[in-house]
Protein backbone atom coordinates (compact mmCIF):
# COMPACT_ATOMS: atom_id res chain seq x y z
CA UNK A 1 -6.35 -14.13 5.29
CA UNK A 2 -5.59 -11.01 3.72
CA UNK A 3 -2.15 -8.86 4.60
CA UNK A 4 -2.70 -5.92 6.65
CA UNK A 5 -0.60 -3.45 5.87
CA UNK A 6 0.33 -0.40 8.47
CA UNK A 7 -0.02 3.46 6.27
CA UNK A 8 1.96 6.22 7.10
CA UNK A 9 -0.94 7.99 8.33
CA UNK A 10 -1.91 5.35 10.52
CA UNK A 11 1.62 6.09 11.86
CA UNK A 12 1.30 9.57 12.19
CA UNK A 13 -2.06 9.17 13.57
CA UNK A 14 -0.57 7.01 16.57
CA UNK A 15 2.64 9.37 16.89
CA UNK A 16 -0.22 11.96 17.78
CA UNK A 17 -1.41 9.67 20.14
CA UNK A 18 1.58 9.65 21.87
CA UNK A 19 3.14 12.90 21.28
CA UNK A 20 5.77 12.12 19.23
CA UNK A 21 7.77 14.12 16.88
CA UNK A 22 8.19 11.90 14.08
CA UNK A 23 10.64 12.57 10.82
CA UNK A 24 9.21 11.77 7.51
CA UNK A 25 11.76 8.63 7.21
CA UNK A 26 10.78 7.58 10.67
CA UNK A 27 7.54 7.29 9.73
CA UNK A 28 7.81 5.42 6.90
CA UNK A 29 10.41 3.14 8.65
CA UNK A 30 7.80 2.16 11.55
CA UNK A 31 4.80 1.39 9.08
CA UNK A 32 7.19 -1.25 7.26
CA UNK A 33 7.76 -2.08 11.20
CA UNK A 34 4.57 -2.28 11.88
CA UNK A 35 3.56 -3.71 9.16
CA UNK A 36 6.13 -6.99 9.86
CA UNK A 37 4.84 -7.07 13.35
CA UNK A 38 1.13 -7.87 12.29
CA UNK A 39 2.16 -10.06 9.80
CA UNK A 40 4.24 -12.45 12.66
CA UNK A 41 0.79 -12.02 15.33
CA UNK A 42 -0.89 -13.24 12.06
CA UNK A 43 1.31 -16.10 11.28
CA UNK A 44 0.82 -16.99 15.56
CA UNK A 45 -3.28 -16.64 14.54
CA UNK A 46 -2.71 -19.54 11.93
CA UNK A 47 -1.23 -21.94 14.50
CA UNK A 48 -3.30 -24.85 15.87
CA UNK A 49 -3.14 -24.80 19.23
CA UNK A 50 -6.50 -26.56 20.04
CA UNK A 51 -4.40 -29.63 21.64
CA UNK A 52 -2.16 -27.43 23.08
CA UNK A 53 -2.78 -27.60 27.43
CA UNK A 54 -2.27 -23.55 28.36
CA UNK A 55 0.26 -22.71 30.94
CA UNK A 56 -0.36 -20.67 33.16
CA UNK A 57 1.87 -21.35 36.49
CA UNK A 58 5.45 -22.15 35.55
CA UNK A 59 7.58 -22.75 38.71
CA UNK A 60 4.74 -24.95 40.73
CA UNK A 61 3.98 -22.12 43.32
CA UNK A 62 0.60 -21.26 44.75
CA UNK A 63 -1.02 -18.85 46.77
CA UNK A 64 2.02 -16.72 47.14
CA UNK A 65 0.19 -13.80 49.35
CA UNK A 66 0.40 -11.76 51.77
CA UNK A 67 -2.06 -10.44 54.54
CA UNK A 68 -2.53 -6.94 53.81
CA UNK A 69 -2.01 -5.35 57.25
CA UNK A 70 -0.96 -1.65 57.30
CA UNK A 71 2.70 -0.82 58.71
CA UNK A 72 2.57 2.14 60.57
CA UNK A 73 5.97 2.44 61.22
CA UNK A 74 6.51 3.64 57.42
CA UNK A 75 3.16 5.87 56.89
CA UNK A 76 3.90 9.47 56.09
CA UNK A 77 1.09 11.67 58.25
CA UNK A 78 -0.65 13.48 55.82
CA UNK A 79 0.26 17.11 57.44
CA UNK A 80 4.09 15.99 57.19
CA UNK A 81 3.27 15.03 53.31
CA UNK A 82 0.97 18.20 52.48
CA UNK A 83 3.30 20.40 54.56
CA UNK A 84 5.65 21.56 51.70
CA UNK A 85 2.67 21.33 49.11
CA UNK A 86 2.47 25.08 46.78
CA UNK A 87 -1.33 24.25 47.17
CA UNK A 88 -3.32 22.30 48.96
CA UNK A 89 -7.55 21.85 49.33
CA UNK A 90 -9.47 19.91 51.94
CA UNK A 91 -6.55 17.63 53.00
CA UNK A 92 -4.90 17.10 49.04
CA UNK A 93 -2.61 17.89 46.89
CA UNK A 94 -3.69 20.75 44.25
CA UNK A 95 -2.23 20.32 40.85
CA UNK A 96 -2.20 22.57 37.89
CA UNK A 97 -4.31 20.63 34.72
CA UNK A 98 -1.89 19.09 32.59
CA UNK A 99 -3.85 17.74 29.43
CA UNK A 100 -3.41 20.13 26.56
CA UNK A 101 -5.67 21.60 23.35
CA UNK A 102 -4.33 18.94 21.00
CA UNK A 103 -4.90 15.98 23.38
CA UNK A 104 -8.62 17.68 24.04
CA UNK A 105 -8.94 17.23 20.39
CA UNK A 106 -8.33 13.56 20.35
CA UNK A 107 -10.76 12.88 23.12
């Protein structure tokens, strides 16, 4: 298997993702980071675990539901929610758009 190695740009690339401000040292810090992280999921990939029985319930419970019945007692009314609302349309909340030009960009 061949190393994969995290770039810089591949940092910078995900920073913009996320909107994140990152320093040039930052940067360069979380590729090594990243870098060390794929290399330990990688090491994981190389274990046999063919024998291995998956767990998936740890503490012996089952069927640990409820019935989903609405309590009225704590239901807001919608005209007491929407009542101090700036705008409001057709029984909703009206909200300004939030996603900006450089997330339009990434889209």
């Amino acid at each position: 298997m061949h190393k994969i190695i995290v770039t810089p740009e591949e940092v910078k690339k995900i920073a913009k993702l996320a909107n994140l401000k990152l320093q040039n040292d930052e940067v360069n810090l979380f590729a090594d980071q990243f870098t060390q992280t794929v290399d330990v999921i990688n090491e994981l990939n190389e274990i046999d675990t063919t024998q291995i029985v998956g767990t998936y319930q740890v503490n012996g419970l089952s069927n640990v539901t409820r019935e989903d019945e609405v309590d009225l007692s704590r239901v807001l009314p919608q005209e007491i929610a929407l009542r101090e609302a700036k705008k409001t349309h057709n029984g909703f909340f009206v909200v300004d758009r939030l996603i900006d030009s450089d997330a339009e960009e990434l889209l």
